[in-house]
C-alpha atoms as a PDB file:
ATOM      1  CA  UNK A   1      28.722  81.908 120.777  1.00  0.00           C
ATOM      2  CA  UNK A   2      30.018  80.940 117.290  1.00  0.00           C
ATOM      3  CA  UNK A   3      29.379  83.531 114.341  1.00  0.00           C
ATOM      4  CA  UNK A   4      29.377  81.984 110.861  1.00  0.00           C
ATOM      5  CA  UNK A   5      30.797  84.269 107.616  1.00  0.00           C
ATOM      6  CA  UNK A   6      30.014  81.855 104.747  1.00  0.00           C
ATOM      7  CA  UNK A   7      27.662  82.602 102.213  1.00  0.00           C
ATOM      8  CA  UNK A   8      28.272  79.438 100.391  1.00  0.00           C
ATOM      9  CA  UNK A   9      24.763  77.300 101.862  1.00  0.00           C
ATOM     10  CA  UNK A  10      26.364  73.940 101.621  1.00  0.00           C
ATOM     11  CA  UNK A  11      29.334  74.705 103.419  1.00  0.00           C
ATOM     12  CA  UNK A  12      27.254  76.965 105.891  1.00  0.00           C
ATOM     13  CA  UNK A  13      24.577  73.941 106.149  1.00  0.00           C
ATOM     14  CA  UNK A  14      27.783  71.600 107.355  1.00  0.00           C
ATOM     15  CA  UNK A  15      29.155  74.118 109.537  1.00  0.00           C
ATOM     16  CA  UNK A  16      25.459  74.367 111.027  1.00  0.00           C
ATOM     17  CA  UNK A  17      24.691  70.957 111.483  1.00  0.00           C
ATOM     18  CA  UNK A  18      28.409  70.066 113.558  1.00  0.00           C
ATOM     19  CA  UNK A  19      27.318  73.470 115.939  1.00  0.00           C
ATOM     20  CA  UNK A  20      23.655  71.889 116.598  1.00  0.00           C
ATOM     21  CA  UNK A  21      24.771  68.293 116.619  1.00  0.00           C
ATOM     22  CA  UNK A  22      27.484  69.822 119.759  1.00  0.00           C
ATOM     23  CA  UNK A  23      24.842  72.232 121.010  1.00  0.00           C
ATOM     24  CA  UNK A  24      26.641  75.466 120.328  1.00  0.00           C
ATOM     25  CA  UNK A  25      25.047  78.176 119.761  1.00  0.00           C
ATOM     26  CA  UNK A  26      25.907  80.213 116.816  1.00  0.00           C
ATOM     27  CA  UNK A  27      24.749  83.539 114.808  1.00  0.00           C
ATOM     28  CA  UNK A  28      24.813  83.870 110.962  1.00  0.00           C
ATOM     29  CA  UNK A  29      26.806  87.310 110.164  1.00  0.00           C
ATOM     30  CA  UNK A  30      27.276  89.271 106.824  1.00  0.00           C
ATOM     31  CA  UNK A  31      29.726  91.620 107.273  1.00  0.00           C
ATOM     32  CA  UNK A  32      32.468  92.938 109.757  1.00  0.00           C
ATOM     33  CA  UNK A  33      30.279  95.098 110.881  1.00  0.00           C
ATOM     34  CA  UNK A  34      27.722  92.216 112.566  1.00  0.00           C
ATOM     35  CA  UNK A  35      30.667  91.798 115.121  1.00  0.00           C
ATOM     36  CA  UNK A  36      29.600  94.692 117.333  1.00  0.00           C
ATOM     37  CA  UNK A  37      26.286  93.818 117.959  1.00  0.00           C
ATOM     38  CA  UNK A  38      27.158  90.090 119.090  1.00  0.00           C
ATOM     39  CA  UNK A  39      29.752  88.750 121.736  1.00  0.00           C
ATOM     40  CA  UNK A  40      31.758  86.036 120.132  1.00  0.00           C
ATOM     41  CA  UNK A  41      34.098  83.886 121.434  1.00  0.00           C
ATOM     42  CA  UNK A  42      35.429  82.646 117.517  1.00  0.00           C
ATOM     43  CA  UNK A  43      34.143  83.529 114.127  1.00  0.00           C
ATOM     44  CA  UNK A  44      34.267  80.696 111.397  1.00  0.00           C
ATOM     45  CA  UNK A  45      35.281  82.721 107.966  1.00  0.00           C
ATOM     46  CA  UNK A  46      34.849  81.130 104.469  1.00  0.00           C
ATOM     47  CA  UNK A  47      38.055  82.989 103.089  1.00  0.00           C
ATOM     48  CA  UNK A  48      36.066  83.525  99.485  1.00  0.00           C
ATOM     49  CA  UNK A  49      33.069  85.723 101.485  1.00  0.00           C
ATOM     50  CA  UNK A  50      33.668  89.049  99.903  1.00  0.00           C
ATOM     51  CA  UNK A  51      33.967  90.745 103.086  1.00  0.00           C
ATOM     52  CA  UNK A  52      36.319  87.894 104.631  1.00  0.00           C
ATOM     53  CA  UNK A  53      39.472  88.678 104.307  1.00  0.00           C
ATOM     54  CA  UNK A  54      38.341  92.430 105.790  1.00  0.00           C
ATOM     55  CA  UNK A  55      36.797  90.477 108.910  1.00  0.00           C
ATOM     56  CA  UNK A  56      40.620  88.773 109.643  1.00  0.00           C
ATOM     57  CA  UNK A  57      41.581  92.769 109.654  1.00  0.00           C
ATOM     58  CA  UNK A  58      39.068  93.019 112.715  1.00  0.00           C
ATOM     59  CA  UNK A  59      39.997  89.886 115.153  1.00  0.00           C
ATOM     60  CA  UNK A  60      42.101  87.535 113.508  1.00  0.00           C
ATOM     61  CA  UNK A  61      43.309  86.112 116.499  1.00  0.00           C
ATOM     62  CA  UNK A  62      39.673  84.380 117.093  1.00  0.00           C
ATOM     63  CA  UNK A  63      39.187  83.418 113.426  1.00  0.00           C
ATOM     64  CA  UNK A  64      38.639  79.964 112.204  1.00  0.00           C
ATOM     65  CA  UNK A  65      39.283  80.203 108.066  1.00  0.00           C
ATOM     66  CA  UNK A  66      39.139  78.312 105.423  1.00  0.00           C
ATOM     67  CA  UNK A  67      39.058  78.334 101.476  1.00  0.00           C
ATOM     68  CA  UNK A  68      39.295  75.903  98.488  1.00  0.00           C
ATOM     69  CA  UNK A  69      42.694  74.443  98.527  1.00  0.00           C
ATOM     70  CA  UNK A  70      43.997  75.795  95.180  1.00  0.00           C
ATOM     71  CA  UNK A  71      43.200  79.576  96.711  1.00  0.00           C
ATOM     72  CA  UNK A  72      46.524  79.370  98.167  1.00  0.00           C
ATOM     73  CA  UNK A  73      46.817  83.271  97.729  1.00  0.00           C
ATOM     74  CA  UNK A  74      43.838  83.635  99.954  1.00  0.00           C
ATOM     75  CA  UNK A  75      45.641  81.396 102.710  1.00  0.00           C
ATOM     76  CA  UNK A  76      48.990  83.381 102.921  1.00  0.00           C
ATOM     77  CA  UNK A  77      46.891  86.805 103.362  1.00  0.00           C
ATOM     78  CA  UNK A  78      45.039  85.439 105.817  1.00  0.00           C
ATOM     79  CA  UNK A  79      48.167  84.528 107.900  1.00  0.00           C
ATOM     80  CA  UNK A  80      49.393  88.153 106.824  1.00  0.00           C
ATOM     81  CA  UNK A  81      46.920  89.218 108.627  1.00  0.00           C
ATOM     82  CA  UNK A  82      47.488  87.285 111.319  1.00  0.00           C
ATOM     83  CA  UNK A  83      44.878  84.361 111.282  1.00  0.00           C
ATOM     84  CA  UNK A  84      46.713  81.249 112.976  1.00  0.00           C
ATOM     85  CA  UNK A  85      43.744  78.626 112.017  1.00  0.00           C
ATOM     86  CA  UNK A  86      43.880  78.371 108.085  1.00  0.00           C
ATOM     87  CA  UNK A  87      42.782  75.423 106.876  1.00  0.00           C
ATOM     88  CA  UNK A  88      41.762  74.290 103.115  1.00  0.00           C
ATOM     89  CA  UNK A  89      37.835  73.115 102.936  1.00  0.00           C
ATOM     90  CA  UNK A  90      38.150  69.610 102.872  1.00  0.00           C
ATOM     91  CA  UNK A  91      40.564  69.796 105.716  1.00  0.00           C
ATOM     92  CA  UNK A  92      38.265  72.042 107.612  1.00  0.00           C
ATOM     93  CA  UNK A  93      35.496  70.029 107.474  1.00  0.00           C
ATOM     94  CA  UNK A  94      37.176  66.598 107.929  1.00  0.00           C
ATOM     95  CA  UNK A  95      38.346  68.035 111.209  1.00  0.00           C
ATOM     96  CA  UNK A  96      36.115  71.049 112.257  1.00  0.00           C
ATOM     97  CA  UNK A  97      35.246  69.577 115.857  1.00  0.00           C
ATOM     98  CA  UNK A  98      38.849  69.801 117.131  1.00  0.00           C
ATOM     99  CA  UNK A  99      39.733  72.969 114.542  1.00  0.00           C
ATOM    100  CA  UNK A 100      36.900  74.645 116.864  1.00  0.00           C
ATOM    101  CA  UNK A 101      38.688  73.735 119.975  1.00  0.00           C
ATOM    102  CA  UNK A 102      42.232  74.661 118.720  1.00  0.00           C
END
């Protein structure tokens, strides 16, 4: 299982469509604290969520992020924080099939 941080609806709508299209299943989360009632195996974070940067604090190492390119602030805390899989939007969703299986 997939969960989803993104409150943006078009960029959540894209991320949706790519899960059902591959028949993953996926959960919708709002905050951090959704984690402990789900068993993920990767969490896809839209790096301007207001709560995503404090997700990466929680399991970074399973995060998928990604933010609007010119947010480049937002990319190095991520990696700070030790996110490996920081991509900018357009080259998240250009690519999010194999960014999943990274």
């Amino acid at each position: 299982m997939i969960a989803i941080l993104c409150d943006d609806l078009f960029s959540r709508a894209k991320i949706e469509e790519v899960l059902n299209q591959q028949g993953i299943k996926y959960v919708v989360i709002s905050s951090p604290d959704d984690l402990q009632a789900i068993h993920t195996e990767q969490v896809i974070v839209d790096l301007t969520h207001h709560f995503g940067l404090e997700l990466l604090k929680v399991m970074p190492e399973n995060c998928i992020a990604f933010g609007p390119h010119m947010r480049t602030e937002l990319f190095r805390k991520a990696r700070e924080l030790g996110c490996k899989r920081v991509y900018p939007r357009s080259v998240f969703f250009d690519t999010i099939l194999t960014t999943m299986k990274e």
